[in-house]
Structure formats: structure tokens, C-alpha cells
Protein backbone atom coordinates (compact mmCIF):
# COMPACT_ATOMS: atom_id res chain seq x y z
CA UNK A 1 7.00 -42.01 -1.69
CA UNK A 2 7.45 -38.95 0.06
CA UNK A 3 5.46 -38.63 4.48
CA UNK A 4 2.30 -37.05 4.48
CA UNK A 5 2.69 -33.49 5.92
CA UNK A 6 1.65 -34.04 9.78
CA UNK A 7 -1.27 -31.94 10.83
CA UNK A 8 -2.90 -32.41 13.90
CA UNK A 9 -6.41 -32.74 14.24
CA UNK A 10 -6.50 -29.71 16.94
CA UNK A 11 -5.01 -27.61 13.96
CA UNK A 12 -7.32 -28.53 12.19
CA UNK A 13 -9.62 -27.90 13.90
CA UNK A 14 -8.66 -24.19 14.18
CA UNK A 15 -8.52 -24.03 10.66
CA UNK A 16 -11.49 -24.89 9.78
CA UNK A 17 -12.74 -22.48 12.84
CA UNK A 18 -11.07 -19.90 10.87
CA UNK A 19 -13.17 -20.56 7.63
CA UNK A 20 -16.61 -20.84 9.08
CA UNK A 21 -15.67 -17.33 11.01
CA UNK A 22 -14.95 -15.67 7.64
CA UNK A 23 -17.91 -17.18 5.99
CA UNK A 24 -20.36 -16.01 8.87
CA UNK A 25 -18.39 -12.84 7.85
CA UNK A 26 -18.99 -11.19 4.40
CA UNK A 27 -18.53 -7.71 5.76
CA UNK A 28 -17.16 -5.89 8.45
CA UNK A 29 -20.26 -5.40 10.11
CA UNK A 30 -20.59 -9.28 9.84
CA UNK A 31 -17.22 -9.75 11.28
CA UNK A 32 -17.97 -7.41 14.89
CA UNK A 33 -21.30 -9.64 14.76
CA UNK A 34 -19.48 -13.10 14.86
CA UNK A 35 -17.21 -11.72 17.43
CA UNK A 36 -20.03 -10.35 19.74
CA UNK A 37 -21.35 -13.95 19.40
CA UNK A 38 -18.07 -15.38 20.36
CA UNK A 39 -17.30 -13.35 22.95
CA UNK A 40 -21.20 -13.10 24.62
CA UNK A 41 -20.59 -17.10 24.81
CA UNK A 42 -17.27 -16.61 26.97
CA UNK A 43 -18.63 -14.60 29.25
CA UNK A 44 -17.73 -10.74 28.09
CA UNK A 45 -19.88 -7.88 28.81
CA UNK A 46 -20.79 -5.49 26.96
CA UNK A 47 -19.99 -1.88 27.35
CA UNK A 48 -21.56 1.23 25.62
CA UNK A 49 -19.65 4.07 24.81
CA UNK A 50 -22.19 6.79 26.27
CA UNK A 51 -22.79 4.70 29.28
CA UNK A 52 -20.87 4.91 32.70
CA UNK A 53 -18.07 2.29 32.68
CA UNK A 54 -17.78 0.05 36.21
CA UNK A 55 -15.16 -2.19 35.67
CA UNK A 56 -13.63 -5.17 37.86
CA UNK A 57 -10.48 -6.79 38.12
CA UNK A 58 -10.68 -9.95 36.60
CA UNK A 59 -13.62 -8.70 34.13
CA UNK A 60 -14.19 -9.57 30.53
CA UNK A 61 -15.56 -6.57 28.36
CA UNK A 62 -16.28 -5.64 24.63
CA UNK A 63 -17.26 -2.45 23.44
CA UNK A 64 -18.16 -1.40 19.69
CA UNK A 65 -18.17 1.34 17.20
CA UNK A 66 -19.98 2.22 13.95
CA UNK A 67 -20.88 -1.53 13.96
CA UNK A 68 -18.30 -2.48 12.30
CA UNK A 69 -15.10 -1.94 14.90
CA UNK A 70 -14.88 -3.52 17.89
CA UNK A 71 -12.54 -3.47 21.21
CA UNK A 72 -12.68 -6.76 23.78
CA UNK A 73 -10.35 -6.82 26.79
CA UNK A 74 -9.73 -8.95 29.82
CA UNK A 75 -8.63 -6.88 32.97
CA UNK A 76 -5.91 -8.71 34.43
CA UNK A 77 -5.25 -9.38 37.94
CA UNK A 78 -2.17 -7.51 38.99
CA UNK A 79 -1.83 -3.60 39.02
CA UNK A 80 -1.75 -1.81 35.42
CA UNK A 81 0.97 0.70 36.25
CA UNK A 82 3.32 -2.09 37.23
CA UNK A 83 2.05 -4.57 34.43
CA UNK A 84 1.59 -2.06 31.23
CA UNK A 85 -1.65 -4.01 28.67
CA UNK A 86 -0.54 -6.97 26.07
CA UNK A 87 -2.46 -5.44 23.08
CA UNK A 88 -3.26 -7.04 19.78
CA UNK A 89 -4.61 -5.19 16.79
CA UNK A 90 -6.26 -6.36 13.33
CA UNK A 91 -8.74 -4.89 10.66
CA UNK A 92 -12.08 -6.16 10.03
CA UNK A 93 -12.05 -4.58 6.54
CA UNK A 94 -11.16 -5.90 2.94
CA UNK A 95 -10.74 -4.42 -0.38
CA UNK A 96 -13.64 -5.23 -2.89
CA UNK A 97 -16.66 -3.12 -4.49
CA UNK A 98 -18.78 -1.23 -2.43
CA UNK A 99 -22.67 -0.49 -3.72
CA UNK A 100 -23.29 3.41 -4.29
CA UNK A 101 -26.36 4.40 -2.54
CA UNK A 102 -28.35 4.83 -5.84
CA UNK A 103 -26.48 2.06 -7.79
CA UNK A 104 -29.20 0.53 -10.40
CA UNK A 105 -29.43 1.59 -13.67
CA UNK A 106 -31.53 0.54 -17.13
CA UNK A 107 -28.75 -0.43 -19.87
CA UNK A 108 -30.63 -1.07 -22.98
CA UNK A 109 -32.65 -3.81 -21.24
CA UNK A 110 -29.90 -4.68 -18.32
CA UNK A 111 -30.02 -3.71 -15.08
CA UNK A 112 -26.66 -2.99 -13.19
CA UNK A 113 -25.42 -2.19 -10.44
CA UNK A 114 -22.89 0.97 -9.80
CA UNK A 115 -19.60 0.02 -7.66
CA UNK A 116 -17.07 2.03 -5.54
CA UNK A 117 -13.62 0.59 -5.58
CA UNK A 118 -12.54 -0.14 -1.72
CA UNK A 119 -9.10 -0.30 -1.42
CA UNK A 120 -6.62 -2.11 -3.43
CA UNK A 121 -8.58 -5.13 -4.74
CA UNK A 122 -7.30 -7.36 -7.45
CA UNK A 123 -10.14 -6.42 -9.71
CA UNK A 124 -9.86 -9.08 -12.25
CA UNK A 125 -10.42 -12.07 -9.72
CA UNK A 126 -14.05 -10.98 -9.20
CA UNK A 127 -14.60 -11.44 -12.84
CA UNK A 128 -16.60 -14.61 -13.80
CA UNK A 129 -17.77 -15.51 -10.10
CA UNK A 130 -20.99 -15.83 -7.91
CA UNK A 131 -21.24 -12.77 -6.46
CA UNK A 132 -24.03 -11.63 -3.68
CA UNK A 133 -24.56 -8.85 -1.76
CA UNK A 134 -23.42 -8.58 2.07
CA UNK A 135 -23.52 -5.76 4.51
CA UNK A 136 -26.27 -3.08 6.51
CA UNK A 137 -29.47 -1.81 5.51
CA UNK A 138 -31.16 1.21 7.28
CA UNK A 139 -34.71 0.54 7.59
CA UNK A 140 -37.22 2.77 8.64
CA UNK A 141 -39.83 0.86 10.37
CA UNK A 142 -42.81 1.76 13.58
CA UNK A 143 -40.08 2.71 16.18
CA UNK A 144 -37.99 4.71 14.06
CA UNK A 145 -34.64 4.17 12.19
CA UNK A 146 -32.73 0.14 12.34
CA UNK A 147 -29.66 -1.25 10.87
CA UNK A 148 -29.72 -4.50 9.75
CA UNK A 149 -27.68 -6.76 8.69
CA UNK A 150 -28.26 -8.61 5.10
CA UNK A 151 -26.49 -11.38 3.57
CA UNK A 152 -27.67 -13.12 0.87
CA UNK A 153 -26.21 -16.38 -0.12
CA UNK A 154 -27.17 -17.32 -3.33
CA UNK A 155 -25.39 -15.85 -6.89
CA UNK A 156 -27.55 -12.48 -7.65
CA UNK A 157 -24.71 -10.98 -9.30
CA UNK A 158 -22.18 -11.11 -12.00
CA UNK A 159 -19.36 -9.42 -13.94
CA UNK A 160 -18.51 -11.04 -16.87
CA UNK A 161 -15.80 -10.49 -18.52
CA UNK A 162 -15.31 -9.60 -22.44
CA UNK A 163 -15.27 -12.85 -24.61
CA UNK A 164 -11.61 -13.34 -25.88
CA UNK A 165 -12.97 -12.87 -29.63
CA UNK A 166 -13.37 -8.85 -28.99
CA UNK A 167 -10.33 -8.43 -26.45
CA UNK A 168 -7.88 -10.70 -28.50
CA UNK A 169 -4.73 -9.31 -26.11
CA UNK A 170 -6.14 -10.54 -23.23
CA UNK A 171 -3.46 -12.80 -22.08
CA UNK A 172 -1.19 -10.99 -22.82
CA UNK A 173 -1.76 -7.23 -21.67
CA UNK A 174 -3.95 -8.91 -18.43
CA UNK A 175 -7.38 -8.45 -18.30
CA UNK A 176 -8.74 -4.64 -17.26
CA UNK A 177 -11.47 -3.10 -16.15
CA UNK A 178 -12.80 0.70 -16.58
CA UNK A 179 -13.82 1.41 -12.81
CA UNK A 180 -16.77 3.65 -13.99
CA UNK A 181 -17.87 1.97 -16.97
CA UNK A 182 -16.99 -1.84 -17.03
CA UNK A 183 -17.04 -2.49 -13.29
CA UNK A 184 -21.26 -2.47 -12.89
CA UNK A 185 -22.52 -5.90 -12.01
CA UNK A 186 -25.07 -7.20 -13.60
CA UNK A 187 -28.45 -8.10 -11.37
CA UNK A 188 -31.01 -8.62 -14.08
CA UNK A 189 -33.25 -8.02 -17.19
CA UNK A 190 -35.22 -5.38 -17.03
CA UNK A 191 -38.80 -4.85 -17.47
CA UNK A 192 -41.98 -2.59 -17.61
CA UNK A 193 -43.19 -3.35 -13.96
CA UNK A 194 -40.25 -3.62 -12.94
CA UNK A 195 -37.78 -0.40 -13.00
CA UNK A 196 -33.99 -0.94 -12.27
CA UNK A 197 -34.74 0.60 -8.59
CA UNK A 198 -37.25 -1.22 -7.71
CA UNK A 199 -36.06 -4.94 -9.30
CA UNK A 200 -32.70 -4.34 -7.12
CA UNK A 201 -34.47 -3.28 -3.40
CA UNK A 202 -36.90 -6.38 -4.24
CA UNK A 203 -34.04 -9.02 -3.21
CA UNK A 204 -32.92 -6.57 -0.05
CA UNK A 205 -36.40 -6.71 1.01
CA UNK A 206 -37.00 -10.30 0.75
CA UNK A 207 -34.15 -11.16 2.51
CA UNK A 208 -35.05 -8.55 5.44
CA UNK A 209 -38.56 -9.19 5.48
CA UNK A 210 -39.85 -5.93 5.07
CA UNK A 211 -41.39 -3.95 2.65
CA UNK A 212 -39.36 -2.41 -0.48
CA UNK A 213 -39.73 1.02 0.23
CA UNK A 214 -38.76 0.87 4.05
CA UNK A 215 -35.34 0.54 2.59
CA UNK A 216 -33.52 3.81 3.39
CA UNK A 217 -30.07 3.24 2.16
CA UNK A 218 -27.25 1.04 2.70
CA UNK A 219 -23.57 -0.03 2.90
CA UNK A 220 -23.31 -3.13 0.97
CA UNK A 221 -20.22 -4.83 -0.45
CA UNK A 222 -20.61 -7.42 -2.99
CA UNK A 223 -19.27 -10.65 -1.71
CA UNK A 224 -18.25 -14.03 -3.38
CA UNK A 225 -20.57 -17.20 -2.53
CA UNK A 226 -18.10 -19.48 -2.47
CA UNK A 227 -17.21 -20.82 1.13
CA UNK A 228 -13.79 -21.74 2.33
CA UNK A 229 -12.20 -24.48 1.60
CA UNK A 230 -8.71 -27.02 2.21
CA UNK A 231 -6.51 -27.86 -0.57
CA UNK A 232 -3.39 -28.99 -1.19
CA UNK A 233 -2.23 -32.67 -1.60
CA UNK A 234 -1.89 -33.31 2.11
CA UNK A 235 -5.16 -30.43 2.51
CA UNK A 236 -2.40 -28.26 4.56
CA UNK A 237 -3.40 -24.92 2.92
CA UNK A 238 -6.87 -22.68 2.55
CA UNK A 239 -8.40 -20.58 0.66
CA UNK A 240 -10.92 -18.05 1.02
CA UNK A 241 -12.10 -14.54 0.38
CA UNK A 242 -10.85 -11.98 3.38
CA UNK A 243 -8.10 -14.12 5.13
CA UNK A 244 -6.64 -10.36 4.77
CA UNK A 245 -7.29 -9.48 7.39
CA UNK A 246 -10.22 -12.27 9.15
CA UNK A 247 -7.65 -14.59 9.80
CA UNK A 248 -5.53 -12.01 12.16
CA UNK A 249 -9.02 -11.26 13.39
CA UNK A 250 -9.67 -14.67 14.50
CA UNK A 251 -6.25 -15.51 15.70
CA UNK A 252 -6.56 -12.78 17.98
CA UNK A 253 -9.61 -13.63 19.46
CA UNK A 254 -8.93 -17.04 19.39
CA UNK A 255 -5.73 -16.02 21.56
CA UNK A 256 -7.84 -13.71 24.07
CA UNK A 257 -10.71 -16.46 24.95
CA UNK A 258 -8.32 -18.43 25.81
CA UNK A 259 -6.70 -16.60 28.25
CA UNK A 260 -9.59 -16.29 30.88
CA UNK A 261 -7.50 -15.33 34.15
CA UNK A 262 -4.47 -13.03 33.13
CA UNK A 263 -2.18 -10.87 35.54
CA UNK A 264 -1.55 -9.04 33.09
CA UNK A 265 -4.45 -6.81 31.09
CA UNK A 266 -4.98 -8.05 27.63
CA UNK A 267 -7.20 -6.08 24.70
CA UNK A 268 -7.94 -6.79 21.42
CA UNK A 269 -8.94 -4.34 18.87
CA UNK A 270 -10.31 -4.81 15.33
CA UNK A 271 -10.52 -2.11 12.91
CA UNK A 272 -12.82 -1.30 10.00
CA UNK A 273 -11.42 1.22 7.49
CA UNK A 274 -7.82 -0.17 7.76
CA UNK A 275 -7.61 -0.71 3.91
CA UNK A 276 -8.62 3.16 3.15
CA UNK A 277 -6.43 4.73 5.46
CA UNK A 278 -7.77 4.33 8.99
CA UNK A 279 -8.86 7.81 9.36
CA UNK A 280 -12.26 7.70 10.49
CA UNK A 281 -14.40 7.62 13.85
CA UNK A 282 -14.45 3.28 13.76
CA UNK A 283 -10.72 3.27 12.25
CA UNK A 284 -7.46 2.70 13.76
CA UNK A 285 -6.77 6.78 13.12
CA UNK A 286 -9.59 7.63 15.34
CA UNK A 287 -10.17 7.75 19.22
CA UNK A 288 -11.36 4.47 19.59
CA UNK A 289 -8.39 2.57 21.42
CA UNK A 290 -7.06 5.92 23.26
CA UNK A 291 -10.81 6.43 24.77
CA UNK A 292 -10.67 2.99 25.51
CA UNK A 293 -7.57 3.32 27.39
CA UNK A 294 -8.00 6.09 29.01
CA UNK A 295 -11.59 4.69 30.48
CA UNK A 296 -9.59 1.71 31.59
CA UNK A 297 -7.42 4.34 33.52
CA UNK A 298 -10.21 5.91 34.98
CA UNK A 299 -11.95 3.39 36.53
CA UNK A 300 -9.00 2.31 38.72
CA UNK A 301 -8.31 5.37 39.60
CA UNK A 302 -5.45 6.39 37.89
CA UNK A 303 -4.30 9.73 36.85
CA UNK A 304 -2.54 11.16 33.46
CA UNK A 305 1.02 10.32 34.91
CA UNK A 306 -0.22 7.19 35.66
CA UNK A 307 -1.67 6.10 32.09
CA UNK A 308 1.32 7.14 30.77
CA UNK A 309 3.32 4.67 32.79
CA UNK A 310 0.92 2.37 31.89
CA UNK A 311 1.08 2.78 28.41
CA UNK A 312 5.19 2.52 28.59
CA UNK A 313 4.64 -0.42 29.64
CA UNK A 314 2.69 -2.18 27.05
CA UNK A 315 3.31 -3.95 23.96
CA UNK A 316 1.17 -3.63 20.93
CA UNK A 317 1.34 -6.19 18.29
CA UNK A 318 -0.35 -5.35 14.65
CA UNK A 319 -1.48 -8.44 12.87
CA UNK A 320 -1.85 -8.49 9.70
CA UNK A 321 -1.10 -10.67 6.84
CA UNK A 322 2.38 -11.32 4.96
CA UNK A 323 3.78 -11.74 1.47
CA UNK A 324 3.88 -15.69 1.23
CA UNK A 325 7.29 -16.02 -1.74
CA UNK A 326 5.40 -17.35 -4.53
CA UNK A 327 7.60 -20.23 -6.92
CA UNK A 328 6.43 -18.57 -10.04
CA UNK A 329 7.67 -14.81 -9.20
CA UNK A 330 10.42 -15.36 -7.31
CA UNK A 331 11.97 -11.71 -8.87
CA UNK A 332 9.03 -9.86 -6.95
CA UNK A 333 10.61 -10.74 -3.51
CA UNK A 334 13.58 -9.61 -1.51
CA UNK A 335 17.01 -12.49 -1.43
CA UNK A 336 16.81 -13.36 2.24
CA UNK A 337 13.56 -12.38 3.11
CA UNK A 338 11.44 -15.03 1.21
CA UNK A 339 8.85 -16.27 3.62
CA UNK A 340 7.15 -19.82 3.79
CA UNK A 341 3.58 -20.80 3.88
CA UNK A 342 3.39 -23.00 6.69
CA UNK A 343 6.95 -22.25 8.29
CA UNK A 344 5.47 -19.82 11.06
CA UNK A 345 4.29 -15.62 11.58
CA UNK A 346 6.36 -13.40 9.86
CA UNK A 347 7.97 -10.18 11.51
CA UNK A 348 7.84 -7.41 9.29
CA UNK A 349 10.47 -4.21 9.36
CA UNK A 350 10.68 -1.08 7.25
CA UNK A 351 13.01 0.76 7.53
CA UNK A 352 10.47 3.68 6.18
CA UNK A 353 7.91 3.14 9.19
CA UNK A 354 5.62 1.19 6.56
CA UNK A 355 5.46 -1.61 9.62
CA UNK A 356 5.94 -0.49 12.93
CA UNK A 357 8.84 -2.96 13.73
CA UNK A 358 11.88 -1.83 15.54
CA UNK A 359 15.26 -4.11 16.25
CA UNK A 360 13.97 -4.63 20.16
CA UNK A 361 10.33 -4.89 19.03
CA UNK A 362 11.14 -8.03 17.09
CA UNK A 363 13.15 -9.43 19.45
CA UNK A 364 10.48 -9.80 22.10
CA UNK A 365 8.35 -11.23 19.06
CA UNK A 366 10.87 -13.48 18.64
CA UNK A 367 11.34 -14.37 22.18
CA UNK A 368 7.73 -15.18 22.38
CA UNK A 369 7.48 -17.51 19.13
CA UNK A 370 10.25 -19.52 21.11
CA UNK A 371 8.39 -19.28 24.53
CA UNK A 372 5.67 -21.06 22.70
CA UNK A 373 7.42 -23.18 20.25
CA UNK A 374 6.71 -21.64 17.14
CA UNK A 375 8.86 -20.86 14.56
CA UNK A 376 8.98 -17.75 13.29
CA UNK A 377 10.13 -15.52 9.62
CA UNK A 378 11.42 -11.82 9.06
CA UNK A 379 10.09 -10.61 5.91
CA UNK A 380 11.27 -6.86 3.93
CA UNK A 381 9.94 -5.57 1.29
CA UNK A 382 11.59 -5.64 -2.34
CA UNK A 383 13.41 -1.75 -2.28
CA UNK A 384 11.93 -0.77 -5.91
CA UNK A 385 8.47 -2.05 -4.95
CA UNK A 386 6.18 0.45 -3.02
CA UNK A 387 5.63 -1.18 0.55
CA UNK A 388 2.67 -1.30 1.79
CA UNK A 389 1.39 -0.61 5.33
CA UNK A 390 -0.52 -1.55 8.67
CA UNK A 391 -2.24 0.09 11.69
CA UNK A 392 0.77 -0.67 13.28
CA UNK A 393 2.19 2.72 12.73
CA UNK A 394 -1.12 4.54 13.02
CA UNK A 395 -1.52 3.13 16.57
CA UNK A 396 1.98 3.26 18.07
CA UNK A 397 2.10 6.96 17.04
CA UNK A 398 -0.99 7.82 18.79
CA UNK A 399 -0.45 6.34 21.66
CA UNK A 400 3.48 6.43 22.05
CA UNK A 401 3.63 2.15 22.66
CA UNK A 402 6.10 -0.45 21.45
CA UNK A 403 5.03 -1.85 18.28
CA UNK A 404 5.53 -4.93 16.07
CA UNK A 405 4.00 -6.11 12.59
CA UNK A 406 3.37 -9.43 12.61
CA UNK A 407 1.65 -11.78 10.41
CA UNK A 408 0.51 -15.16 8.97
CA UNK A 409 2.37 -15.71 4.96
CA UNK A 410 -0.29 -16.46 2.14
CA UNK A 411 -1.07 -15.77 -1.26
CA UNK A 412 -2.93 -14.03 -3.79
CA UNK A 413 -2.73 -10.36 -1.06
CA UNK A 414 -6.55 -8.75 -1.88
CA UNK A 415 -7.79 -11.36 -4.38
CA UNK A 416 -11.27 -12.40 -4.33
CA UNK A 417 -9.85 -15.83 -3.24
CA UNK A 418 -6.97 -15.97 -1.05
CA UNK A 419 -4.90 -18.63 0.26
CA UNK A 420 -2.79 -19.56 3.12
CA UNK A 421 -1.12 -22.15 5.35
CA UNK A 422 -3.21 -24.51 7.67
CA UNK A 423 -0.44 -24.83 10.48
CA UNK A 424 0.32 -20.68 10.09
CA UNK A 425 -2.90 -20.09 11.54
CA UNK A 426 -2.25 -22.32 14.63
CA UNK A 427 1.02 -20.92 15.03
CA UNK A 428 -0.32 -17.81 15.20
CA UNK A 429 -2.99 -17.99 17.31
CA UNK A 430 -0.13 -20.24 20.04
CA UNK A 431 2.13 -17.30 19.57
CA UNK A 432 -0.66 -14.63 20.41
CA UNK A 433 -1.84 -16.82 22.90
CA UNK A 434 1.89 -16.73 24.61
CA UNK A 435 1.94 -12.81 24.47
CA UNK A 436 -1.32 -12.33 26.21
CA UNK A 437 0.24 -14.98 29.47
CA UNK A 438 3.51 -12.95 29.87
């Protein structure tokens, strides 16, 4: 008989941290929440962005945008200009269906619901599941105009898929969907009190405890009900919706909390919008991090030369998931660059500027991993398969840092249901945890 894969009960720990983040976590706006929690607990501080900033050495602060980005940092206790910032970055974002703001509609006695397509999902795994709805409501109530959050936990939605007797080539041309007309999920039978409108705000407003027609509109994604979950024969893997990109999002924060007196100044920022391009007010193309920066600079009193200096000084590391080599396609991956679950974070290069790696880059990445006795993997993408990309780029361009992609190997990239390795998780988070003590 073959040893038990040894896994700590401190990894997993963190591993099961991990899952009951992501399912406290259906959306991004869900996501900034549990971190406010998290870091609120620790001790950080909140900051607004049209408030005066008075920061301390040796302070803890957070700072959010759109509700759905958010930016915590520790200021360290040495000098910037001589120490530079340790910065990590991650998305709170994942690719799925969106609700359009006047989504129901009467189909011969069926009421459905229209979609958006965000980002690159694989649309077939949401086929056939529990599906609920997950996000922020605008609600007009005494006082004026609130968002709130909503997410209901029980199945209200579905999208079957076409019985094999009328698609007969199913297996073997994959199953497809129409993104206008066979992507609507079903929500219920309609009736003559109740119109398609009205029998979809009726759930909203239940769950918000307010009346239907305070509803004013909403962002909502629809999310799977499932929760996470181990598996495996030794339980050393997980699997759950949004490990792209939660589980970088936890890692990091993980990492910061538990660094609570640095020298050197540490910031974290998650990203919404980082599966659609990042070019928006709360994305990684916008002026979040650089006004963050530059308010840093300000309150200790230093000038444009001296952020500069600053910034030349600092290391930015972009994590964000990896391509895991899968057994059964072993022709989608690159010879030499077939990375392990559970063999440690993955450095990722392009020569294209698809990852922000560079040759020196990955050797301080490296360097860390060994500092804190992790291993680590390279990974490249296959050359005739389009490559895709980070913030990594987005962020080291704007604000002229050294950059590395990093990230944890898993599975099944933008499915419904992802999975990944129990011991990459706490490797990451030790690794991230070693860059922010430098």
C-alpha cells in the first residue's frame, strides 16, 4: 500500500479558510465585504477616498472603490524612499452570467431570465446546476438611494440543457449554447397575478426585506449553491466556484494579516473587472493603486522625485491562478513547462508581455519560495495557443515597478466548479507571507 499524502492540520486549516471565504463570496461585492470583515477584526482602518488621509507609521489601512475593489496596506516602520512597498495584486472578479437590468420575460408560460456573458466562462458547466442569484441591489428607501447586498442561497434558477433525444451529437460536437437565445435561466411558471417582472423582484425583495417596487436596479451574477468542498483519496485537493481568482485573494490577505509590524510598507490590492479588461474606475486600468500611492507619498511628506524613488524600489507581485497539466490533455501544454497541483506557485513568463515576468523578476520570486521553503514551478504557455493575461502588465506599466506573475496550479480555468491543490494554497500564502518580511 502506497503513504497517505501528509497534510498538516495547519494546512488544512487554511484550506478550508479558503473555502468558507469564497462561499461568503458569490460576487465581487461579496468578496471586498469578507475582506472589510477580515481586516476590521485585525485592526485596519478605514479610509475614504474624498476624506483627508492622516496616516502613521506603523498603521493598518483599507480603502475601497465601487464596492467591489479594495486596497489594504500596512505602513512599515523604516523610511519609504530607502525601503520601496512589497505589493501584491489579485482580482475579485470571475467569469459567469451577469443579470440585464430588465432580464424577465413571459415564454409561452415560462419565465426567464436574460444573461450577459462576463468574461470567458466555460458556459456548459453551468448547465444542469443549482443556480441563485448573488450580488447589489439599489434600493430606494426614506433617506434616499442604498446598495445592498443580496445573496440568496437556495436553487431559484436553472439552465437545462437539451435532452440527448433532440441534440443526438452532443458528445460528440460538445454541448453549445446560443448566448442570446439558449442562455436565459429559467426562474418560474408564469401566471395571471403574477407577470414575469414582478414574479422575479418578489425573491429580491424577500430576501432584502423591502418592498418589490423599492427595487431600483441591480448588478447580479448568478451563482452556483454548491459550497466548497475536499476531495481526493487522501482529501489533498478542492473544488469550488471562483478559486480564479478568490484563492489569490485570500492568500494575499492571509499573507498581509499576518505581517502586523513590517519595516518595510506592504499593500494589497484586489481588483474587480480583471476578467473584462481592467479598464474601469474599480479596475486594475484605473487610478486606484497610483492615487493610492501617491496619497501614501503625501502624507510623509514626500515629493514627485521622491515617489518615484519609492516606486523603483518596490516589487509588485500579480497573483493569479495557473494552468495545473491535466493527465488527459497532456497535448494542450508546453514539454517542460507542465506544472503540478500540489508541487508549489507557479512563475509565469511571456515572452509577449501576456505575464509581466522578466528573467530578474523571477529570480527574486524564486529566491523568496526558497527563503520560505516552498517549492516553486515556471509555467509558458503552449506557442499555437492564445495566452492569456493578468493585471500584472496593466499595473507595472502604469506605475513603472518590477513585476512578477505568480500563481497557485488548478484545474478546470473559469468552470463553474474549479479545482486545486490543498498544500498550493499554503504554499502560497508562506511564500507571500515571506515577500511582505523582506
Amino acid at each position: 500500500m502506497t503513504a497517505p499524502l501528509a497534510i498538516a492540520d495547519s494546512t488544512r486549516a487554511q484550506a478550508q479558510d479558503l473555502l468558507d471565504f469564497i462561499d461568503a463570496s458569490p460576487s465581487p461585492w461579496h468578496a471586498v465585504a469578507t475582506c472589510k470583515t477580515r481586516l476590521q477584526a485585525a485592526g485596519f482602518q478605514r479610509l475614504e477616498e474624498f476624506d483627508r488621509w492622516q496616516l502613521e507609521p506603523g498603521g493598518r489601512y483599507y480603502v475601497t472603490r465601487g464596492g467591489s475593489s479594495i486596497i489594504a496596506f500596512t505602513i512599515g516602520n523604516q523610511p519609504l524612499v530607502e525601503t520601496g512597498l512589497t505589493m501584491v495584486g489579485a482580482h475579485t472578479d470571475s467569469p459567469g452570467l451577469r443579470i440585464k437590468p430588465k432580464p424577465a420575460e413571459d415564454a409561452a408560460g415560462m419565465i426567464r431570465l436574460g444573461v450577459e456573458v462576463y468574461g470567458g466562462p466555460i458556459l456548459a458547466t453551468f448547465a444542469d446546476r443549482d443556480l441563485a442569484l448573488a450580488g447589489r441591489v439599489m434600493v430606494r428607501n426614506a433617506s434616499g438611494i442604498e446598495s445592498r447586498l443580496v445573496h440568496i442561497t437556495e436553487p431559484l434558477l436553472r439552465l437545462p440543457s437539451l435532452a440527448i433525444h433532440m441534440n443526438r451529437e452532443v458528445n460528440e460536437n460538445g454541448l453549445k449554447f446560443n448566448k442570446q437565445t439558449e442562455l436565459p435561466l429559467l426562474l418560474g411558471v408564469s401566471t395571471d397575478d403574477h407577470k414575469a417582472d414582478a414574479h422575479f423582484r418578489r425573491p429580491l425583495a424577500a430576501a432584502l426585506d423591502v418592498p418589490p417596487e423599492s427595487l431600483m436596479t441591480w448588478e447580479l451574477a448568478a451563482c452556483d449553491t454548491q459550497k466548497g468542498s475536499f476531495w481526493g483519496v487522501d482529501r489533498e485537493f478542492v473544488a469550488n466556484g471562483q478559486l480564479d481568482n478568490l484563492a489569490s485573494c485570500h492568500a494575499a490577505l492571509t499573507a498581509l494579516l499576518a505581517v502586523e509590524k513590517p519595516g518595510q510598507t506592504c499593500l494589497v490590492a484586489l481588483f474587480d473587472h480583471e476578467e473584462v479588461g481592467s479598464e474601469s474606475a474599480a479596475g486594475a486600468g484605473g487610478s486606484l493603486v497610483g492615487d493610492v500611492l501617491q496619497r501614501i507619498a503625501g502624507n510623509f511628506a514626500l515629493d514627485a522625485e521622491d515617489l518615484r524613488r519609492l516606486l523603483a524600489r518596490s516589487f509588485f507581485i500579480s497573483a493569479d491562478m495557473a494552468h495545473a497539466w491535466h493527465p488527459n490533455f497532456p497535448a494542450a501544454y508546453e514539454p517542460c513547462h507542465r506544472v503540478l497541483v500540489n508541487a508549489g506557485p507557479v512563475i509565469k513568463s511571456n515572452a509577449n508581455q501576456r505575464y509581466s515576468t522578466g528573467a530578474e523578476t523571477a529570480a527574486l520570486f524564486m529566491a523568496i519560495c526558497e527563503q520560505a521553503g516552498v517549492p516553486c514551478q515556471q509555467y509558458a504557455h503552449r506557442t499555437d495557443l492564445g495566452c492569456g493575461s493578468t493585471i500584472g502588465p496593466i499595473v507595472a506599466a502604469r506605475l513603472g515597478i518590477p513585476s512578477v506573475d505568480v500563481g497557485s496550479p488548478m484545474w478546470a480555468m473559469h468552470s463553474i466548479r474549479e479545482s486545486a491543490g490543498v498544500l498550493d494554497h499554503s504554499y502560497m500564502i508562506a511564500a507571500l507571507t515571506g515577500a511582505f518580511r523582506l
